[in-house]
N, C-alpha and C. Protein backbone atom coordinates (compact mmCIF):
# COMPACT_ATOMS: atom_id res chain seq x y z
N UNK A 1 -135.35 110.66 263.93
CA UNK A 1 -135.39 110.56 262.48
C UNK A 1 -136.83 110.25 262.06
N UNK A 2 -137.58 110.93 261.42
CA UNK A 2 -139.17 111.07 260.80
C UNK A 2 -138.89 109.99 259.90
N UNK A 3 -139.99 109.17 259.66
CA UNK A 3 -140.41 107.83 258.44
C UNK A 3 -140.02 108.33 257.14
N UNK A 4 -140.41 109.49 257.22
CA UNK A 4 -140.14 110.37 255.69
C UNK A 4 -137.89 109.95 255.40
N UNK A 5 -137.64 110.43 256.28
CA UNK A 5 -135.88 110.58 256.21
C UNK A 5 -135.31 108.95 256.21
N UNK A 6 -136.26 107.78 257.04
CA UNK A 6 -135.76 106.76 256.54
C UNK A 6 -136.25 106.35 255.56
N UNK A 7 -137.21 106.47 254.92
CA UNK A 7 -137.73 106.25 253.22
C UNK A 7 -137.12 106.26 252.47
N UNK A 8 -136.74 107.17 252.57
CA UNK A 8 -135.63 108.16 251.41
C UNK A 8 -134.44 107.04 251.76
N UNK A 9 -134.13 107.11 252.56
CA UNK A 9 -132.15 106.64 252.82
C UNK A 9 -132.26 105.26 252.73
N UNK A 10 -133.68 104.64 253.12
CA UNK A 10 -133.79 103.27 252.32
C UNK A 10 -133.83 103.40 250.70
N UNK A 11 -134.28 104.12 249.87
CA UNK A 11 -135.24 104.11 248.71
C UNK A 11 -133.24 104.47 248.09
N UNK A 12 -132.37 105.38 248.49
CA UNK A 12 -130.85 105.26 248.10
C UNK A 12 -130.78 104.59 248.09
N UNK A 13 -130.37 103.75 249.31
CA UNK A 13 -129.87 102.12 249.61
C UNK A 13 -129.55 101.27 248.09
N UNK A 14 -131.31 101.07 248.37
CA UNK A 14 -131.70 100.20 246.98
C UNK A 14 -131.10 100.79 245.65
N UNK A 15 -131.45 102.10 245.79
CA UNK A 15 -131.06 102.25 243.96
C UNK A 15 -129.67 102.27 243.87
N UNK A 16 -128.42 102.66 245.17
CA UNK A 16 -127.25 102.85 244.58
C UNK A 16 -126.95 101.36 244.77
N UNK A 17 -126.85 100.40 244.88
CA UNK A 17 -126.86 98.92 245.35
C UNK A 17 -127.27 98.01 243.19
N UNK A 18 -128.43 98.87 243.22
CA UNK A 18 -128.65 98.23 241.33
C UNK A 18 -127.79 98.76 240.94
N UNK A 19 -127.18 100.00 241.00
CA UNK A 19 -126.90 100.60 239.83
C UNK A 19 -125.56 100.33 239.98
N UNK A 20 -125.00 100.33 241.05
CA UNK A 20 -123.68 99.70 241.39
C UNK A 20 -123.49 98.39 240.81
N UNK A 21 -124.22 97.22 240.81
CA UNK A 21 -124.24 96.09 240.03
C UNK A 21 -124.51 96.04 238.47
N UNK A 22 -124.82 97.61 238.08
CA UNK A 22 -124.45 97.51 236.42
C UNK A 22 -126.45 97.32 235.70
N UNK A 23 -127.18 97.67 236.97
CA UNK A 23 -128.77 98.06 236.36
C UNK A 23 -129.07 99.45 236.03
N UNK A 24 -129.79 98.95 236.59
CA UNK A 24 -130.53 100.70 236.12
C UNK A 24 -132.03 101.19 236.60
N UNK A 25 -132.08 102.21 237.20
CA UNK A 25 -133.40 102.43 237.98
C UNK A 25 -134.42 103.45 237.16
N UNK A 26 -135.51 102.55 236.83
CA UNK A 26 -136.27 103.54 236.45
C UNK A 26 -137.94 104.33 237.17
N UNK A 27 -137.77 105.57 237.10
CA UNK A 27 -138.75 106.13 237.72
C UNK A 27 -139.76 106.68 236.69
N UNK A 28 -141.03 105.95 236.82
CA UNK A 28 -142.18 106.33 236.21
C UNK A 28 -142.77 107.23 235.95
N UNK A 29 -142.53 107.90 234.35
CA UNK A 29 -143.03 109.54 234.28
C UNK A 29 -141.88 110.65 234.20
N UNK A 30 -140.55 109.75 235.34
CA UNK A 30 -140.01 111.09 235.36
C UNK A 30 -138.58 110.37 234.42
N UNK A 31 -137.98 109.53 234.68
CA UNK A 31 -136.81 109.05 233.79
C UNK A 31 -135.95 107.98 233.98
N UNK A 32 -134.85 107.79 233.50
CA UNK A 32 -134.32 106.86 234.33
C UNK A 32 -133.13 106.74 234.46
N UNK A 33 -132.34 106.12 235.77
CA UNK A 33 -131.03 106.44 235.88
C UNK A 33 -130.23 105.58 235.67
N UNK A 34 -129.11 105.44 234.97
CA UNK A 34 -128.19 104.27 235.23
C UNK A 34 -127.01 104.56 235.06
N UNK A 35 -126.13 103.76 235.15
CA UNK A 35 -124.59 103.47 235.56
C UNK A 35 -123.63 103.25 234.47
N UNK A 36 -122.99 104.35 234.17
CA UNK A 36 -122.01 104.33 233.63
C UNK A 36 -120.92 104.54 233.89
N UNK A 37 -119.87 103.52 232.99
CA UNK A 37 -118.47 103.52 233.47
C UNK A 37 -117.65 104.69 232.75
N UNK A 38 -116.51 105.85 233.28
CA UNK A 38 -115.80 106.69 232.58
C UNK A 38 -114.38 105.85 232.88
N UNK A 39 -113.64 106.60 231.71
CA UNK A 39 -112.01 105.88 231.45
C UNK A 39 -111.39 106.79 232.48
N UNK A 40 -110.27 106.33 232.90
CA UNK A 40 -109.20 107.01 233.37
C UNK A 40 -108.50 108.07 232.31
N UNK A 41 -108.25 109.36 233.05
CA UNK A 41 -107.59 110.26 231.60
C UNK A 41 -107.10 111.05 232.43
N UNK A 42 -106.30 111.88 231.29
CA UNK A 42 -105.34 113.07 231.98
C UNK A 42 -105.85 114.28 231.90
N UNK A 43 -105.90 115.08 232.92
CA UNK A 43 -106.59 116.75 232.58
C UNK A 43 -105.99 117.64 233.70
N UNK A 44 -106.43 118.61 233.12
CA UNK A 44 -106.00 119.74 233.29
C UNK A 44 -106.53 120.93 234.54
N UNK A 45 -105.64 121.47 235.55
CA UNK A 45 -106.97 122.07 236.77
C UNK A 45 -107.19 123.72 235.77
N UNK A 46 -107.97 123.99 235.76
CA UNK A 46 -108.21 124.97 235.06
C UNK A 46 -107.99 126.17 235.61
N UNK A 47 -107.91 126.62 236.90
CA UNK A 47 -107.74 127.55 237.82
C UNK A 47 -105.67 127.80 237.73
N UNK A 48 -104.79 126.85 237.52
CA UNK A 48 -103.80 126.58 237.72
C UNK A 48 -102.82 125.62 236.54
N UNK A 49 -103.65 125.45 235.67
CA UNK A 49 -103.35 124.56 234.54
C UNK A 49 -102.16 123.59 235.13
N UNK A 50 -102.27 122.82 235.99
CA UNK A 50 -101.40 122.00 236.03
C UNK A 50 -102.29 120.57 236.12
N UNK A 51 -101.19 119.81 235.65
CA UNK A 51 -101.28 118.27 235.17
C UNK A 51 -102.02 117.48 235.97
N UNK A 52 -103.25 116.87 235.66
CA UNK A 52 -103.62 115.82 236.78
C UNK A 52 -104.23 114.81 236.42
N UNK A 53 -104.16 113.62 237.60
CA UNK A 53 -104.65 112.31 236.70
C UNK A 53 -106.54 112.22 236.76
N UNK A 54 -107.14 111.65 236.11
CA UNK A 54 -108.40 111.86 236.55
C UNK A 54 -108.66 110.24 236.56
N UNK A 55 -109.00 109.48 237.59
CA UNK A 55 -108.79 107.93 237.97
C UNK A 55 -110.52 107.94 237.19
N UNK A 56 -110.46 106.23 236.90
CA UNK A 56 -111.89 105.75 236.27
C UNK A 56 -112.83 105.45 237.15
N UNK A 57 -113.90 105.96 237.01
CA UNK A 57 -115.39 105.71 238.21
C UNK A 57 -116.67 105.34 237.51
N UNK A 58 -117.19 104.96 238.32
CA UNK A 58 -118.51 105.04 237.67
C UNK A 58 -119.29 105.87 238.01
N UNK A 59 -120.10 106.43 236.85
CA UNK A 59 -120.89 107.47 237.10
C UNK A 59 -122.65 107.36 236.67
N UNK A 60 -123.61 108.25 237.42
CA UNK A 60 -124.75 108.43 236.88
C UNK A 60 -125.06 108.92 236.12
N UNK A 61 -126.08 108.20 235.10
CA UNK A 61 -126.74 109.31 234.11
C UNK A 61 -128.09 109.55 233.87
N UNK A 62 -128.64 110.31 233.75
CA UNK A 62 -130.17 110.49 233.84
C UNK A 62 -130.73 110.76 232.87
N UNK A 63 -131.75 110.13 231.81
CA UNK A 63 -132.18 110.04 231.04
C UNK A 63 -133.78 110.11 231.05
N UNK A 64 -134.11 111.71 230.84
CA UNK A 64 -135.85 112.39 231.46
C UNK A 64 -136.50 111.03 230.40
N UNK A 65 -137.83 111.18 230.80
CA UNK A 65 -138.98 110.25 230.20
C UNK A 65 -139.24 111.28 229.16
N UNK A 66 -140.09 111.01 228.09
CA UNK A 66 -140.97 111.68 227.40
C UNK A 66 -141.97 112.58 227.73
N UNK A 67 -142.63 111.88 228.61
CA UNK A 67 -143.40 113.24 229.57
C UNK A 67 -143.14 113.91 230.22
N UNK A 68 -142.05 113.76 230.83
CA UNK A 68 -140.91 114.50 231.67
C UNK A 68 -140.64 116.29 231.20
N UNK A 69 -140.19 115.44 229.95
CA UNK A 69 -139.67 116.40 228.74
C UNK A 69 -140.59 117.46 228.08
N UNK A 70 -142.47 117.03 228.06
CA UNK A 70 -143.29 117.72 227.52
C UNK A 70 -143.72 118.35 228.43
N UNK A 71 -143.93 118.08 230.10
CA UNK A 71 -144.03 119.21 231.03
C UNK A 71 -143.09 119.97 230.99
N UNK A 72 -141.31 120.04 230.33
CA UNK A 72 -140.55 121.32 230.88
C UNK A 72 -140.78 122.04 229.33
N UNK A 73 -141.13 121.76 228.17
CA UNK A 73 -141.10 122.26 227.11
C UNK A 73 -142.08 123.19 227.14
């Protein structure tokens, strides 16, 4: 395993560990991520339209920086 591949799987570690505790990670320039909670609800498989439950998780959301945004514009 190259320094590069444990960097990285440390540098996860850490961020899913904040964001799991309800922070939020922000990366300089490019945006920032944090943790949000979705409800439990009922939906639909679309391939088969039948009934299914969709259980509550938490999820990521990513929110670009300002400069982020003026390099893709």
């Amino acid at each position: 395993v190259s320094q590069l591949e444990r960097l990285l799987s440390s540098l996860c570690g850490v961020m899913a560990s904040e964001l799991f505790e309800g922070g939020e990670v922000s990366l300089p320039r490019f945006g920032k991520l944090t943790a949000v909670h979705s409800k439990a609800r009922d939906g639909r498989n679309p391939k088969t339209g039948e009934k299914l439950h969709i259980p509550a998780r938490l999820r990521v959301v990513f929110k670009p920086s300002k400069a982020f945004k003026e390099l893709l514009n």
